[in-house]
Protein backbone atom coordinates (compact mmCIF):
# COMPACT_ATOMS: atom_id res chain seq x y z
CA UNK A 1 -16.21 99.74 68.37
CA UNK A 2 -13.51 99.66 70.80
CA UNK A 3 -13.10 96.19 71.55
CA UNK A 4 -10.02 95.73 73.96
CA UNK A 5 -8.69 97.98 76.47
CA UNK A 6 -5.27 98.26 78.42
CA UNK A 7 -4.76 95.13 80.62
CA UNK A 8 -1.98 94.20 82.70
CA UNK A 9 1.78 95.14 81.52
CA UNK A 10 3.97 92.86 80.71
CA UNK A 11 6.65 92.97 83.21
CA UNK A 12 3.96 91.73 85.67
CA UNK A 13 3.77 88.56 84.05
CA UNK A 14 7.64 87.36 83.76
CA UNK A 15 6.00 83.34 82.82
CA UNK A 16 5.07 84.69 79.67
CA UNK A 17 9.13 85.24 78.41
CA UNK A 18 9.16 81.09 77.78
CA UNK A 19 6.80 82.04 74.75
CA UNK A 20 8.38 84.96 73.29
CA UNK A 21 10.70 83.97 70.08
CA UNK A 22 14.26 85.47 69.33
CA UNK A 23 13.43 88.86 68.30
CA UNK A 24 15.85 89.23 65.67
CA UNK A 25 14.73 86.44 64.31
CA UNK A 26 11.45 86.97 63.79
CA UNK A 27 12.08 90.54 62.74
CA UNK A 28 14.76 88.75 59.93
CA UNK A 29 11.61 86.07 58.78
CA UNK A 30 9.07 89.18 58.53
CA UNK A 31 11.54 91.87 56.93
CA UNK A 32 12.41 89.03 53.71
CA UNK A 33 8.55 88.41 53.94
CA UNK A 34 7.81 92.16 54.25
CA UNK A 35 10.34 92.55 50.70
CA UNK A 36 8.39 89.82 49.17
CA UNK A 37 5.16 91.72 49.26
CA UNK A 38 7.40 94.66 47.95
CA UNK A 39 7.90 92.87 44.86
CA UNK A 40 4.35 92.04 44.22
CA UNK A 41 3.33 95.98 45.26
CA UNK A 42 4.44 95.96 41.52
CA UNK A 43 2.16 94.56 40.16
CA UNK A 44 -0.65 96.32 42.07
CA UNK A 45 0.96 99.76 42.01
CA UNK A 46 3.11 102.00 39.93
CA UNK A 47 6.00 101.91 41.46
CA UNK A 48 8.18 101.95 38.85
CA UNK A 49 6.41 105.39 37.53
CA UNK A 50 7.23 106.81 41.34
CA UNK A 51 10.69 105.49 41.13
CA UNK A 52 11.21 107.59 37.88
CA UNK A 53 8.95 110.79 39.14
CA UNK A 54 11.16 111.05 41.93
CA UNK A 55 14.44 110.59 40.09
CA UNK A 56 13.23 113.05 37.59
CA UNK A 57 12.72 115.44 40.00
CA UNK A 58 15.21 114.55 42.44
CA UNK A 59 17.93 115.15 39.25
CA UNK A 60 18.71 119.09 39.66
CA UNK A 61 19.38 118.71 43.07
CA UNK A 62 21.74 115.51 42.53
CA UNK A 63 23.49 117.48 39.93
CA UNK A 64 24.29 119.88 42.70
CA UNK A 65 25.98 117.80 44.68
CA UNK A 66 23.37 117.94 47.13
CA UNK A 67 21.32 114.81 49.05
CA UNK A 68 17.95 114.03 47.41
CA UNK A 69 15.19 115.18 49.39
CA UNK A 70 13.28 112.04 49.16
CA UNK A 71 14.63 108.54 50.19
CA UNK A 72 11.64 106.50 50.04
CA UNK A 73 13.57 104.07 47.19
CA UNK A 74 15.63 102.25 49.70
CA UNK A 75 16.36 98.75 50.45
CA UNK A 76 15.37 99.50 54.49
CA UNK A 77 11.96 101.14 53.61
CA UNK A 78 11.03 98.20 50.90
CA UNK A 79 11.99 95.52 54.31
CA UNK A 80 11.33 97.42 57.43
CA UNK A 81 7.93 95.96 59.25
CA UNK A 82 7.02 98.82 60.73
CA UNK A 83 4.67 101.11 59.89
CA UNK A 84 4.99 105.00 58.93
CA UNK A 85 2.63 107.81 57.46
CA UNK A 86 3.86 109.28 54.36
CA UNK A 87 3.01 112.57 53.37
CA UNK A 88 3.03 112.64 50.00
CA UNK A 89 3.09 115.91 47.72
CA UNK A 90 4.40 115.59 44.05
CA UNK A 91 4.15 118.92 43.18
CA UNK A 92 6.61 120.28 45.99
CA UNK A 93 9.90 119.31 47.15
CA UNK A 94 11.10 117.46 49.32
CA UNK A 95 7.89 115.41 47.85
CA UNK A 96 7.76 112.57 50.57
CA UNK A 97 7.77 113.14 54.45
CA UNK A 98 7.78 110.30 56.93
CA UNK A 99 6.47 110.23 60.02
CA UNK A 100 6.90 107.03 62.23
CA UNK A 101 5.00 108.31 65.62
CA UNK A 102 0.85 109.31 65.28
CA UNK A 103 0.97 111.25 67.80
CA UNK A 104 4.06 113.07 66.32
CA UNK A 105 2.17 113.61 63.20
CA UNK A 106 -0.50 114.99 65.20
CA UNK A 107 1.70 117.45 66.79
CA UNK A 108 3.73 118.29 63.91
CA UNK A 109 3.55 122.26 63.62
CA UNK A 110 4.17 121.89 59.79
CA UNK A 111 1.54 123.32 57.76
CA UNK A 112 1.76 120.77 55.61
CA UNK A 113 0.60 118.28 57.94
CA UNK A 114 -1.98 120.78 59.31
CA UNK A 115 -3.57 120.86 55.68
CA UNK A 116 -3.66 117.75 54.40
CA UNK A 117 -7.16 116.25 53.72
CA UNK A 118 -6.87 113.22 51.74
CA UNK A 119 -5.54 109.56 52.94
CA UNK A 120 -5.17 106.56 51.56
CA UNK A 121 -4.85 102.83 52.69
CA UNK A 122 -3.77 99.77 50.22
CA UNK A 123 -4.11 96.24 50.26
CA UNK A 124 -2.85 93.18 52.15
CA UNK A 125 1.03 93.48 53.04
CA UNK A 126 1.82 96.29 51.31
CA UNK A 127 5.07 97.83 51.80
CA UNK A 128 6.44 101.71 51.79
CA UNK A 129 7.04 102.09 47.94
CA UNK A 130 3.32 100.40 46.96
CA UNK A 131 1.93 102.92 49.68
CA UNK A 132 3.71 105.74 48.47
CA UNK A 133 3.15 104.98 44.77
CA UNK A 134 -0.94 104.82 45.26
CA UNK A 135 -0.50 107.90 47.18
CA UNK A 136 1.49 109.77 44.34
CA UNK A 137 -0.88 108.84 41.69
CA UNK A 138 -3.77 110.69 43.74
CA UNK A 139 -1.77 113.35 44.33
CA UNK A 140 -0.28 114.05 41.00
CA UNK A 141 -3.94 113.65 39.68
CA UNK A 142 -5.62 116.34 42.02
CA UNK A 143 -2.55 118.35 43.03
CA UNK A 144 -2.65 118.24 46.34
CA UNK A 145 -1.14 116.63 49.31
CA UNK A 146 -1.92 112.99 50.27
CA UNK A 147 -1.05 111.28 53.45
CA UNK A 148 -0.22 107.34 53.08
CA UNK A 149 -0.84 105.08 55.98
CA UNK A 150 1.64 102.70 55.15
CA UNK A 151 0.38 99.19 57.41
CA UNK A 152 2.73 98.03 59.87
CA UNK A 153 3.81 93.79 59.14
CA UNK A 154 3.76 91.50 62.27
CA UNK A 155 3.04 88.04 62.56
CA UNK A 156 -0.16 88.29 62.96
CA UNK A 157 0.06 89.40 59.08
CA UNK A 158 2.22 86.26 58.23
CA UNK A 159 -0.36 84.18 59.63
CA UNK A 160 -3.39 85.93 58.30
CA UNK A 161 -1.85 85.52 54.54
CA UNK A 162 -0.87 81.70 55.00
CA UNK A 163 -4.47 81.41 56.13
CA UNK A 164 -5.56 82.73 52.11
CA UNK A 165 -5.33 86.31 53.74
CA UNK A 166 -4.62 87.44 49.71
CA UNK A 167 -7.67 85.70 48.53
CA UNK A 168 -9.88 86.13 51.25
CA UNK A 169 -9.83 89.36 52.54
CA UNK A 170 -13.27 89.83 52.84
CA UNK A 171 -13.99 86.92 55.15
CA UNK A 172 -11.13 87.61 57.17
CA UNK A 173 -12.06 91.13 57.34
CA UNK A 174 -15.88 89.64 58.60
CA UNK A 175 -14.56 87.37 61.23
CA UNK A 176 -11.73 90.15 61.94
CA UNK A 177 -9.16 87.01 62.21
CA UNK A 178 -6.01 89.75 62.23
CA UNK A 179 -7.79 91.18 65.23
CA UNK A 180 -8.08 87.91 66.85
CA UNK A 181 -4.71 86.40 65.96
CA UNK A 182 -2.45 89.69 67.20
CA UNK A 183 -4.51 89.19 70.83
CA UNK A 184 -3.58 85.99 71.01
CA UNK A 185 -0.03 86.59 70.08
CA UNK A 186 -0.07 89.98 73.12
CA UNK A 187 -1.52 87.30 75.29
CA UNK A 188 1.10 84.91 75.39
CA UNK A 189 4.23 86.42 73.87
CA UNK A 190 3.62 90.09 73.85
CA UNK A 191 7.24 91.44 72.46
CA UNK A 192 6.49 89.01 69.51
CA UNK A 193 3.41 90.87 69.11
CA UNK A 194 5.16 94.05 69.27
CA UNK A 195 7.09 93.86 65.73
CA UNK A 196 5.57 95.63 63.09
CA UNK A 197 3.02 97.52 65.52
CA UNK A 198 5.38 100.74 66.33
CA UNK A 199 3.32 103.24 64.48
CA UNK A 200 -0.79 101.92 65.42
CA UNK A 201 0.81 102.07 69.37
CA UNK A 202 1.65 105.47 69.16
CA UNK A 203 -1.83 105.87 68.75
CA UNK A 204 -3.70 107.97 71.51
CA UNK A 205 -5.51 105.75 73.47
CA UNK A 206 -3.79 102.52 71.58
CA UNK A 207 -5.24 99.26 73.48
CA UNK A 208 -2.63 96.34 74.87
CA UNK A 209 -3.12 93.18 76.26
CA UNK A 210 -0.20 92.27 79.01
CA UNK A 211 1.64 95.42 77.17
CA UNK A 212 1.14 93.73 73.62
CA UNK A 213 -0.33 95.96 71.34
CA UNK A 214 -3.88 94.99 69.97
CA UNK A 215 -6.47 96.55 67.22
CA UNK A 216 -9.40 98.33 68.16
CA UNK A 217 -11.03 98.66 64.66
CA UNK A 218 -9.89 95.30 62.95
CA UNK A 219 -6.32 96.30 62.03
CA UNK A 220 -3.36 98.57 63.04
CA UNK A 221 -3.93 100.65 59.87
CA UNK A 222 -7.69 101.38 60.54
CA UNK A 223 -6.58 101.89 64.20
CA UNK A 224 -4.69 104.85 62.80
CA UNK A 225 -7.06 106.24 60.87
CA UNK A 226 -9.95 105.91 63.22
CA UNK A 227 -7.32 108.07 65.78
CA UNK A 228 -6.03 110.79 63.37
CA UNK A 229 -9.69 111.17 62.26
CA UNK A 230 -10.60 111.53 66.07
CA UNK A 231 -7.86 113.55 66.55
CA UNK A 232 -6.94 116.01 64.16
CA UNK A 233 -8.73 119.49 64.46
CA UNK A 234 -9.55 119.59 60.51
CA UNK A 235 -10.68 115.76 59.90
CA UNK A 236 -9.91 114.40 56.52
CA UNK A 237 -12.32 115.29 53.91
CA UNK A 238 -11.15 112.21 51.41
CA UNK A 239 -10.37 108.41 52.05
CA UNK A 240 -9.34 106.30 49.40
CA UNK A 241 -9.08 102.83 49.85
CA UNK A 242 -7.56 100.10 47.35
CA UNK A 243 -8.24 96.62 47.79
CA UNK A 244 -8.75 95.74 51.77
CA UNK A 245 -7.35 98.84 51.97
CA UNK A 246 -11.43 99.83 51.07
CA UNK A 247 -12.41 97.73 53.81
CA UNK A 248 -10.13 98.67 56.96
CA UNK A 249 -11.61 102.81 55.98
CA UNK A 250 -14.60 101.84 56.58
CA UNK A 251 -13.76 99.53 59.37
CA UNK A 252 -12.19 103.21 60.31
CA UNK A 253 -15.13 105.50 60.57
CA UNK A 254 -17.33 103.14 61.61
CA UNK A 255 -17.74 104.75 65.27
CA UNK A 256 -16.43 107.45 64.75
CA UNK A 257 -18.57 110.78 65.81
CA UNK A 258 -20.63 112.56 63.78
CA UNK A 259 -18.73 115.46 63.36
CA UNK A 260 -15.31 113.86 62.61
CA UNK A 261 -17.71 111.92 59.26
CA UNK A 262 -19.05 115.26 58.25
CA UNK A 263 -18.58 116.18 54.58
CA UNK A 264 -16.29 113.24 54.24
CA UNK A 265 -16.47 111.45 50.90
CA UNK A 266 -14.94 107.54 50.42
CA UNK A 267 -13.56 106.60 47.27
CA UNK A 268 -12.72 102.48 46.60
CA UNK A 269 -11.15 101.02 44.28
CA UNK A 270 -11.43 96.93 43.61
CA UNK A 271 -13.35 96.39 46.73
CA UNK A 272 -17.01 97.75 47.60
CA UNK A 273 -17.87 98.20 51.02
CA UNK A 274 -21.07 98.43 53.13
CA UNK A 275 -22.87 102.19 53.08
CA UNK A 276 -23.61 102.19 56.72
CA UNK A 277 -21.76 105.42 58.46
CA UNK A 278 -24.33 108.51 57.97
CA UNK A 279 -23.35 111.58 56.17
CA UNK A 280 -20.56 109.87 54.13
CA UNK A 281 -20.72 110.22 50.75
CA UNK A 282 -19.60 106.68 48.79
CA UNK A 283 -17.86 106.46 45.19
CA UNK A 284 -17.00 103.07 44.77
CA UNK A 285 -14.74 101.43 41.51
CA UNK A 286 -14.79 97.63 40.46
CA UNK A 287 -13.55 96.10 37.78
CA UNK A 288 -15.10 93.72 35.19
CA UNK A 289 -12.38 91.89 35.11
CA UNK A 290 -11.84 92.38 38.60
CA UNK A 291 -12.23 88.64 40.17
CA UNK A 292 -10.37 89.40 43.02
CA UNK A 293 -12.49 92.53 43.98
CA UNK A 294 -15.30 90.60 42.91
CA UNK A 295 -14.57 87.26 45.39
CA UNK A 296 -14.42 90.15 48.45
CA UNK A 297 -17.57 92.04 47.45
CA UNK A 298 -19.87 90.12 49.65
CA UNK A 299 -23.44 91.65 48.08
CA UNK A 300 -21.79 95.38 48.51
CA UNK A 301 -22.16 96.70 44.81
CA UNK A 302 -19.88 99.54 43.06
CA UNK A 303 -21.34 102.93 41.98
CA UNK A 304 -19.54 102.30 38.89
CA UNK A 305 -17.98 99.19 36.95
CA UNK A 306 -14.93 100.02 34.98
CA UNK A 307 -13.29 97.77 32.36
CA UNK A 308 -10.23 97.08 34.68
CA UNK A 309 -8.95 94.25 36.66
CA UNK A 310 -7.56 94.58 40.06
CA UNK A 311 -4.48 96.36 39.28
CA UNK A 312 -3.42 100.68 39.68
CA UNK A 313 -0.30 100.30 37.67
CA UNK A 314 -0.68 101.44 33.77
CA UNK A 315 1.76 99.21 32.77
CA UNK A 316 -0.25 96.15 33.23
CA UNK A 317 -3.12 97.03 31.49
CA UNK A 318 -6.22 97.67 31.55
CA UNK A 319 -5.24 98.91 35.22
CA UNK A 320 -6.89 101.36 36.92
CA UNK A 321 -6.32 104.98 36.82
CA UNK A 322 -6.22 105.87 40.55
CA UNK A 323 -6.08 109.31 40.50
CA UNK A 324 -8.15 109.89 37.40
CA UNK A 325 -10.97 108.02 39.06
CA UNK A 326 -10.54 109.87 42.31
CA UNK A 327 -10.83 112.95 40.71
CA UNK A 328 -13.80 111.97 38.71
CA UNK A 329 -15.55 110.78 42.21
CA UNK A 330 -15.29 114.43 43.77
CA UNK A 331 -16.33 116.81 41.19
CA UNK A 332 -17.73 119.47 43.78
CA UNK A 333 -13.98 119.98 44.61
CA UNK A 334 -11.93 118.85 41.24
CA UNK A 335 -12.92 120.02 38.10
CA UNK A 336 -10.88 118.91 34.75
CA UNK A 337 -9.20 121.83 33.18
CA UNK A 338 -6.66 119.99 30.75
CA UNK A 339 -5.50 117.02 28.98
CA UNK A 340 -1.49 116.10 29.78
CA UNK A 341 0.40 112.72 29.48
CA UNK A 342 1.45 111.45 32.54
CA UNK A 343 4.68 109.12 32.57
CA UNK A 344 3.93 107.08 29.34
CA UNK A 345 -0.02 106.50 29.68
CA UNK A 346 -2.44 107.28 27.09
CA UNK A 347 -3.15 111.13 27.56
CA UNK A 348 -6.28 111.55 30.55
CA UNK A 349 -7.44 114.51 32.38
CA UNK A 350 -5.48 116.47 35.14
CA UNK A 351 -7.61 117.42 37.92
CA UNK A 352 -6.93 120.94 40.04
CA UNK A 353 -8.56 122.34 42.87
CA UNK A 354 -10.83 124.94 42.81
């Protein structure tokens, strides 16, 4: 449901300036924030098993004396607030394409972009490399392209984790607090509300309140994905969702049309969410161990319990396996063919299209 729509800009209301804080300032407080929540995509994700995938296959062309195709390791994607769309391939090079602009993306002639039928969305705060290290484990898994929303960090983010935002994702996602706290930031100090919203505001159609960007679907990363699914002439044909990642997909497609929800399939992992968009097929993951999924659940119940906690990243055990799970979850279009070890976990299936 499309709750706010384009109001008057902000130049037309000059009174609001005595509001609006030092942008560099706040853009400094959210970046060493933003890296914070970098460190902890650690222990969620494996980002230390991208980090060595991508130097592993980066090596030949270092060797060269050429510049590595990807450059998704760096100290200004682990900090910068904004948000971006990573496209995500780890069988071809250059492996990792960024986009920073939806409507870009939209437009891109690239056939990759044009193909690409699975996203994903992770949990609270995460950065680039957490992002970009659930998407890689998908795509390694199924051998295909993934795109990453990565979620764009404002204020509105710093406020909604001081307010238990970690903890409580579920009831903030309920009384859509992030929704409620960025309008009251565009309200009354709209260029504040601008950091960390570049990439949901090049949206089509992306709402503002005296020119400060607001959500339409709860947050800027299910504003994204409501839009590219709206948009794009092939919809998506696989979400997965870690976390309250889960929760802002299905914030996503909630009113969406009928034919952009088509075929689609939803995959979750540590958070279950409610069944209520027709024609979308639901394969949701929880953890026994899981008491973080488990707090967020609110009565929604998994199609399958694993013996996992909350974590993707193998070497925090007993993690889950994203992309083996995924995999498992579509088996009208992956079917196992092989059994290979994948960077130092115990041996699993590898998953290929038909």
């Amino acid at each position: 449901m499309r709750i706010f729509e384009n109001s008057t800009r902000q130049s037309a209301w000059p009174p609001l300036n005595v509001f609006e804080l030092p942008k560099p300032w706040v853009e400094q407080a959210v970046r060493s924030l933003r890296f914070c929540n970098t460190l902890l995509d650690s222990v969620f994700y494996d980002t230390p098993g991208l980090s060595s995938a991508l130097a592993e296959r980066e090596l030949p062309t270092i060797n060269a004396g050429d510049k590595p195709p990807s450059r998704i390791v760096n100290f200004d994607a682990l900090t910068d607030p904004e948000g971006s769309l990573l496209l995500i391939d780890a069988t071809t090079e250059p492996y990792v394409h960024r986009y920073k602009d939806v409507e870009a993306f939209l437009a891109s002639p690239h056939e990759e972009s044009q193909r690409v039928q699975i996203a994903t969305i992770t949990g609270v705060g995460s950065s680039a490399l957490g992002s970009a290290a659930f998407a890689w484990d998908i795509s390694a898994a199924l051998k295909q392209p993934v795109l990453a929303i990565v979620p764009g960090y404002g204020l509105a983010d710093v406020l909604q984790q001081s307010l238990g935002g970690w903890f409580g994702f579920g009831l903030h996602n309920y009384l859509q607090s992030k929704s409620l706290i960025q309008a009251g930031l565009a309200s009354v100090a709209p260029q504040t509300a601008s950091i960390g919203r570049a990439l949901s505001a090049s949206a089509p159609d992306a709402a503002t309140i005296q020119g400060g960007p607001v959500f339409r679907t709860g947050s800027g990363s299910s504003d994204v994905l409501h839009a590219l699914m709206e948009h794009r002439q092939a919809p998506f044909k696989l979400l997965v969702g870690h976390s309250k990642g889960a929760l802002q997909i299905g914030n996503a497609i909630l009113s969406l049309p009928a034919e952009s929800t088509k075929d689609l399939k939803v995959v979750t992992l540590g958070c279950p969410i409610a069944k209520n968009v027709d024609g979308v097929d639901y394969f949701q993951y929880l953890g026994l161990f899981d008491a973080l999924g488990q707090l967020n659940m609110w009565g929604h119940w998994p199609t399958t319990w694993t013996r996992t906690w909350h974590s993707t990243n193998p070497q925090l055990p007993p993690a889950m396996d994203a992309g083996e799970l995924t995999a498992k979850a579509k088996p009208d279009m992956f079917v196992a063919q092989n059994v290979v070890p994948l960077r130092g976990r115990k041996q699993r299936t590898a998953a290929v299209t038909r």
